[in-house]
Protein backbone atom coordinates (compact mmCIF):
# COMPACT_ATOMS: atom_id res chain seq x y z
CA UNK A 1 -4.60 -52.87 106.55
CA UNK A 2 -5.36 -49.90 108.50
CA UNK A 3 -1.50 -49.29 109.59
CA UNK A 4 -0.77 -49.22 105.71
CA UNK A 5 -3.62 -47.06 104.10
CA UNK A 6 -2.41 -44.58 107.26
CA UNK A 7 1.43 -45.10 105.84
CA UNK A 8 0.44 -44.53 102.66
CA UNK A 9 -1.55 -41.22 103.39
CA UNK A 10 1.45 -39.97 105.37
CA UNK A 11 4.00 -40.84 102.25
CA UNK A 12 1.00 -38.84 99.89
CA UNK A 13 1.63 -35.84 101.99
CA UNK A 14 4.79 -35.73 102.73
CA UNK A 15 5.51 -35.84 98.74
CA UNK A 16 2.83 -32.68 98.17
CA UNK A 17 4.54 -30.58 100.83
CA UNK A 18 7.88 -31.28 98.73
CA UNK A 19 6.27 -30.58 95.42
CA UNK A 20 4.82 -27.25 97.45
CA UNK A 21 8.41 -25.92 98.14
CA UNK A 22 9.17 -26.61 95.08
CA UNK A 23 6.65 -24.49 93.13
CA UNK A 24 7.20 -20.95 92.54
CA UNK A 25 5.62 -18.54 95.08
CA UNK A 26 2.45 -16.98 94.14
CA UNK A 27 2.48 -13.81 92.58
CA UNK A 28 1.85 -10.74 94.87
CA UNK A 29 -0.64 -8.73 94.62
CA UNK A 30 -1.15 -5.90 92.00
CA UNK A 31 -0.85 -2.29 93.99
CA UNK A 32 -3.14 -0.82 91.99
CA UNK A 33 -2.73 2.88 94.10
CA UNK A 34 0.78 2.94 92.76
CA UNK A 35 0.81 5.75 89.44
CA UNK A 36 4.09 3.36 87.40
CA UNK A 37 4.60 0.26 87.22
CA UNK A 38 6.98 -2.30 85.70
CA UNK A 39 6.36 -5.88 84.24
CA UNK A 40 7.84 -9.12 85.30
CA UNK A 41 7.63 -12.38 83.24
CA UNK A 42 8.88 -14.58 85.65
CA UNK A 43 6.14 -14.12 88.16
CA UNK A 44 3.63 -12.67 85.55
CA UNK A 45 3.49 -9.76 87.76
CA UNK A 46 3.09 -5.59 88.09
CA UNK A 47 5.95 -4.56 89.99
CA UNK A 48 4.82 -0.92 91.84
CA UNK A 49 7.37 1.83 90.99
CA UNK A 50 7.85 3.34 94.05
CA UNK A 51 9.36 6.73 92.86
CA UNK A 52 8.53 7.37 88.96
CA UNK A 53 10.81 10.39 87.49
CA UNK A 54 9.26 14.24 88.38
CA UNK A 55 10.21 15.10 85.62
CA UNK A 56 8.10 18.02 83.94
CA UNK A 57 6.60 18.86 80.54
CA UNK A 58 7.61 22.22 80.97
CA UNK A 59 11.38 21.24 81.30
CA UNK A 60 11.35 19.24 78.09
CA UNK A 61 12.84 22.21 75.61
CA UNK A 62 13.16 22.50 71.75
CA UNK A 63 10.44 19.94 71.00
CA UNK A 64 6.88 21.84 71.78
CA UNK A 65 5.71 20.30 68.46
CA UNK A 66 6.16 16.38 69.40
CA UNK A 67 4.73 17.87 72.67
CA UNK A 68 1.68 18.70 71.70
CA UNK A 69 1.16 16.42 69.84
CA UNK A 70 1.33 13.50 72.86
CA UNK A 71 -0.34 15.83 74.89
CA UNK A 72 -3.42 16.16 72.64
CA UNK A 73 -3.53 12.35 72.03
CA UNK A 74 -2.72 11.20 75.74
CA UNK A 75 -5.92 13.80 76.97
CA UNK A 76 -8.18 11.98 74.14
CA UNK A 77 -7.62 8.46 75.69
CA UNK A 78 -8.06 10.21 78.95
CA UNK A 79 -11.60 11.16 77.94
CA UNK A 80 -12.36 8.02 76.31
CA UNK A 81 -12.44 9.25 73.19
CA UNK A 82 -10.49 7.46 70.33
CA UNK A 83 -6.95 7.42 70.43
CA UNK A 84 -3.68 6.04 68.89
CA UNK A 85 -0.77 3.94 69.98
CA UNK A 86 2.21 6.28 69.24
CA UNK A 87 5.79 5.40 68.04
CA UNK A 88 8.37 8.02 69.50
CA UNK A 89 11.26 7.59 66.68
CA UNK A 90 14.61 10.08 66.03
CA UNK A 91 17.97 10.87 67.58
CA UNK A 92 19.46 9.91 70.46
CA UNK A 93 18.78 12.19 73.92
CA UNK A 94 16.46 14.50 71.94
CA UNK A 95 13.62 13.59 74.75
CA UNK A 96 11.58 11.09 73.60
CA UNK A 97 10.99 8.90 76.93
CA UNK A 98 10.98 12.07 78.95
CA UNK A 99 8.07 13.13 77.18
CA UNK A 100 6.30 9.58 77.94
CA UNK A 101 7.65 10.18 81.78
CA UNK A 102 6.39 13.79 81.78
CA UNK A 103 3.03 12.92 80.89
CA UNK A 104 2.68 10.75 83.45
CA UNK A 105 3.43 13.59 86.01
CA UNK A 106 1.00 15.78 83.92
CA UNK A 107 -2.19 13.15 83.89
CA UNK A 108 -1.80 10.73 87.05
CA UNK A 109 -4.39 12.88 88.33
CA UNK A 110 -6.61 11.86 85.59
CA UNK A 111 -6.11 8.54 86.28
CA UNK A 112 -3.51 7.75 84.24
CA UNK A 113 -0.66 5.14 84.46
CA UNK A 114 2.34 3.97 83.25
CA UNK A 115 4.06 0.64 82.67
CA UNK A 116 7.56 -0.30 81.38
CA UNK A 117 7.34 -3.59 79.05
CA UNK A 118 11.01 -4.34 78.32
CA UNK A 119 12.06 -5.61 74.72
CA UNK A 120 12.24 -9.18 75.94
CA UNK A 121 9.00 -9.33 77.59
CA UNK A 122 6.81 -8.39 74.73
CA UNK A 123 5.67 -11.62 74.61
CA UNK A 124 3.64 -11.47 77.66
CA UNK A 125 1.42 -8.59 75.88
CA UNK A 126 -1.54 -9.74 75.66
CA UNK A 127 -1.42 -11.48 79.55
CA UNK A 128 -0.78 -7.85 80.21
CA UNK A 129 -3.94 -6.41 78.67
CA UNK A 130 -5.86 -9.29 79.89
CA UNK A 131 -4.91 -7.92 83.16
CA UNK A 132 -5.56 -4.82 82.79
CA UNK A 133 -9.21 -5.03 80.82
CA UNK A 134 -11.61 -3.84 82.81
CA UNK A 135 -9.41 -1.44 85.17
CA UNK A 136 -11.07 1.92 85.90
CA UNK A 137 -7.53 3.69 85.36
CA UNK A 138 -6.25 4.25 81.67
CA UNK A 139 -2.83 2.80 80.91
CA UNK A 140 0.21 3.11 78.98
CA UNK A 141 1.90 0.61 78.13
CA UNK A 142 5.81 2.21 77.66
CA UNK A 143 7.92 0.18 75.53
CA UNK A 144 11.04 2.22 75.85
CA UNK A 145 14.50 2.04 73.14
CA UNK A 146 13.06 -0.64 70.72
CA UNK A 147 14.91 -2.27 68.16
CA UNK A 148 14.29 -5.76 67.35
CA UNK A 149 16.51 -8.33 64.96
CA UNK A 150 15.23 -10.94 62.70
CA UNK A 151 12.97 -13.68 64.51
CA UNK A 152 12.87 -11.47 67.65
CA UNK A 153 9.86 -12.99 69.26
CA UNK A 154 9.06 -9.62 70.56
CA UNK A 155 8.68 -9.04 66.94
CA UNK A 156 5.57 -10.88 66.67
CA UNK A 157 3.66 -10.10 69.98
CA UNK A 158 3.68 -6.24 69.39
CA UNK A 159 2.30 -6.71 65.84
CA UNK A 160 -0.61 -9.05 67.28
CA UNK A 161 -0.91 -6.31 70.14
CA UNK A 162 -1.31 -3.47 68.11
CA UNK A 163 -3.53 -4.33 65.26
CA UNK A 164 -3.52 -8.38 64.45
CA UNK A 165 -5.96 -9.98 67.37
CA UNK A 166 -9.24 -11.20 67.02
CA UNK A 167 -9.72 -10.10 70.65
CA UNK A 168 -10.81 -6.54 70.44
CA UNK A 169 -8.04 -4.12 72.12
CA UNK A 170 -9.79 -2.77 75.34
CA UNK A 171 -9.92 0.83 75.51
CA UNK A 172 -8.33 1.60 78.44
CA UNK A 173 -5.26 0.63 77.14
CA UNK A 174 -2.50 2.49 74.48
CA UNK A 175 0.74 1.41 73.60
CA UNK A 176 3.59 4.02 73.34
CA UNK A 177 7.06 3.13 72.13
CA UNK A 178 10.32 5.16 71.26
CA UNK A 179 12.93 3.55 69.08
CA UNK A 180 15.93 5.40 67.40
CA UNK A 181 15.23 3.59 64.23
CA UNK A 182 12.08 4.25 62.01
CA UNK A 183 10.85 0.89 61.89
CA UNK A 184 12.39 -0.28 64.76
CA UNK A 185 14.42 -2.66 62.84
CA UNK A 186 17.55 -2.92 60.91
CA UNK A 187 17.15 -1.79 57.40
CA UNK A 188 19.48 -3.27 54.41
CA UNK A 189 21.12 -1.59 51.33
CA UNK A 190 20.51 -5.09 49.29
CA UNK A 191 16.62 -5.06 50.64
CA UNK A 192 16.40 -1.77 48.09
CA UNK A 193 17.09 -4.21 45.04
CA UNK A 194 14.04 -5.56 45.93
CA UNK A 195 11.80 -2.55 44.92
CA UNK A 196 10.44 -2.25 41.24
CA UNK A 197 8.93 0.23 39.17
CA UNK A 198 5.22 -0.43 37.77
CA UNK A 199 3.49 2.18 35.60
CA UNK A 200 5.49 4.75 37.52
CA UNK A 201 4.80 3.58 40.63
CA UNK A 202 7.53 2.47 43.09
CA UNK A 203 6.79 -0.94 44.90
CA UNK A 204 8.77 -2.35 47.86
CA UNK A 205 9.95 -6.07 47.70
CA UNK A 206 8.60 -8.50 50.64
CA UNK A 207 11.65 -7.74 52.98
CA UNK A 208 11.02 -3.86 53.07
CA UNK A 209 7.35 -4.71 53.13
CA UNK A 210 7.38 -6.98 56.11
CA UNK A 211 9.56 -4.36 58.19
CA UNK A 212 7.01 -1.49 57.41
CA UNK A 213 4.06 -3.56 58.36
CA UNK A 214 5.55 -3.13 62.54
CA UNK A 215 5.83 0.38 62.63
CA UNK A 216 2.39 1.57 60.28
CA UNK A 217 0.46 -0.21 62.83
CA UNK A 218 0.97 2.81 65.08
CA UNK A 219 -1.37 5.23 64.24
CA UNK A 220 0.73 8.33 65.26
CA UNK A 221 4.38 8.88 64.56
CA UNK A 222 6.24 11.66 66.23
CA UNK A 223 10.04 12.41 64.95
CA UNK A 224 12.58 13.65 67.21
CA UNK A 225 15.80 15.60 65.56
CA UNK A 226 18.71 16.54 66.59
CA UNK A 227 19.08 19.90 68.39
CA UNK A 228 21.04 23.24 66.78
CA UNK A 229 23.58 25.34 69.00
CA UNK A 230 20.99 27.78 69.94
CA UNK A 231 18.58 25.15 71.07
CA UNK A 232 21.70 23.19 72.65
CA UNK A 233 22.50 25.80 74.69
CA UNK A 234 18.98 26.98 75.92
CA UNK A 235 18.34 23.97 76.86
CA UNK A 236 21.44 24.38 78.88
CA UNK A 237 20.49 27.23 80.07
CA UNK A 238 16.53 26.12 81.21
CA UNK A 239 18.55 23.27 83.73
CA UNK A 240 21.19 25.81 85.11
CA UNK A 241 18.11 27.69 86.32
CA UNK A 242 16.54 24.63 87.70
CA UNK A 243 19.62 24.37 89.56
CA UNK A 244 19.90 27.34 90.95
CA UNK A 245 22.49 28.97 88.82
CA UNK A 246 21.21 32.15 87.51
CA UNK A 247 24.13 33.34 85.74
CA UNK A 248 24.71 32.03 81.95
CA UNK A 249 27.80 33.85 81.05
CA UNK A 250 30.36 32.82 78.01
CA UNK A 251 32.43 30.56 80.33
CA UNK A 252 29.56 28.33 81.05
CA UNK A 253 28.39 29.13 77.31
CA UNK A 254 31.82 27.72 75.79
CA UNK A 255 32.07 25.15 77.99
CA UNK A 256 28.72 23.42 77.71
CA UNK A 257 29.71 23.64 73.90
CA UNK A 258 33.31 21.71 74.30
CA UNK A 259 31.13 19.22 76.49
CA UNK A 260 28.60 18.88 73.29
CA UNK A 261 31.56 18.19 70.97
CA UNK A 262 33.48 15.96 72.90
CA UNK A 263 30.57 13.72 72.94
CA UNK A 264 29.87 14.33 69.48
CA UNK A 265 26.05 15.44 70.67
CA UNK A 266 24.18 18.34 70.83
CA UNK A 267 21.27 16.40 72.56
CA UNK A 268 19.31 17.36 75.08
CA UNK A 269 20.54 14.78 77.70
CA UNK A 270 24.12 16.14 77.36
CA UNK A 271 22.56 19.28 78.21
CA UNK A 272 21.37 18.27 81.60
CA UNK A 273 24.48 16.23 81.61
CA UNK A 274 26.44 19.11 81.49
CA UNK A 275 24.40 21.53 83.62
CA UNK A 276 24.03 18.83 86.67
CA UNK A 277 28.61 18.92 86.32
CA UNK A 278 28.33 22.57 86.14
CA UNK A 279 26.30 23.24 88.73
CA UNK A 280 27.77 20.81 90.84
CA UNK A 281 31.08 22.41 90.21
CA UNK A 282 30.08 26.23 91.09
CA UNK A 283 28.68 25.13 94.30
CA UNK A 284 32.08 23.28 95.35
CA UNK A 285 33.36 26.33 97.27
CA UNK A 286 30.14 28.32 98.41
């Protein structure tokens, strides 16, 4: 009787130690000294960025507006004073996640952080802030180049996030996102047909309604437009220097313009585009 209760104890454990390799490790520990961060659904973990961008807020040029703006809002929530999740919105290259990035640089003094929430893993927001209630540093959470489609699931979880939970948002904790659409989702000629006029007033069908609804939750809205020549090509100008190159003469002037058109963008990440070629270029032969 003895020989088989041992047998059977031996067969127990050998069948846990399978199931053990089996199961997925356990997540690592959170490096909270780390300044950026980046989320990871599959192990419901904070990944440590181990070299954020250095980027600057004084080599973000042509948008001092949107600027301070951010800058006013991100140094409230660093005070604990009241706040508001932000949605970055506009043209292409025109700076909108090097703003987010420069803060960072600006404020990790101040205890601020950053972490990246891709698109897909929106749904994992509010494990997120559950993790992060209670933390003595402030956070942003940086939802970079949204756009969602019908039934994203994404969809959903920001809404809930930003203004739809019966758990109360902790306060060390905004939500900034940048998007080149408005409402960060498609929007439809035939949804227009919708709309109707009462007493004067115009009054947006259920379709329009329900894509507004995302994008009002965030309580500050910052545009971003595309650049002129002038601004173009200062911009231009502002990286040379940061470069090295002094010299801004009409050859570098016409050609940072032919390398604007031919890719049909006067934004501001052709212009660093353009200035890391031409710098690149001058030095070839020094």
């Amino acid at each position: 009787m003895i020989e088989q209760l041992k047998g059977l104890i031996d067969r127990a454990e050998g069948l846990l130690q399978q199931l053990e390799r089996q199961l997925p490790p356990a997540p690592a520990p959170t490096d909270w000294s780390a300044l950026a961060f980046r989320w990871h659904s599959s192990g419901g973990t904070l990944q440590a960025i181990a070299h954020p961008h250095t980027l600057q807020l004084a080599d973000l040029q042509g948008i001092d507006r949107q600027k301070a703006v951010l800058s006013q809002n991100t140094r409230q929530f660093l005070r604990g004073l009241p706040a508001n999740n932000a949605l970055l919105w506009g043209s292409r290259g025109t700076g909108k996640s090097s703003l987010v990035k420069a803060l960072l640089n600006a404020h990790a003094a101040e205890g601020l952080r950053l972490i990246e929430v891709d698109r897909q893993e929106l749904v994992d927001l509010q494990q997120i802030v559950d993790l992060l209630r209670g933390r003595p540093e402030r956070f942003i959470l940086f939802c970079d180049d949204l756009s969602f489609e019908a039934g994203d699931p994404g969809y959903k979880a920001l809404k809930v996030a930003l203004d739809g939970s019966l758990d109360a948002a902790p306060e060390n904790v905004l939500i900034y996102a940048t998007s080149n659409r408005r409402h960060l989702v498609p929007e439809l000629m035939s949804e227009n047909l919708e709309a109707r006029v009462v007493d004067t007033e115009v009054h947006f069908g259920d379709s329009i309604e329900e894509k507004i609804s995302l994008s009002e939750r965030f309580g500050l809205w910052l545009s971003f437009y595309p650049f002129n020549q002038d601004e173009y090509l200062a911009i231009v100008h502002h990286w040379l220097q940061q470069l090295g190159i002094e010299q801004f003469g009409e050859p570098a002037r016409a050609e940072a313009l032919r390398w604007a058109q031919a890719r049909g963008s006067r934004s501001g990440r052709a212009a660093w585009q353009f200035a890391r070629d031409w710098a690149g270029r001058s030095r070839m032969f020094d």
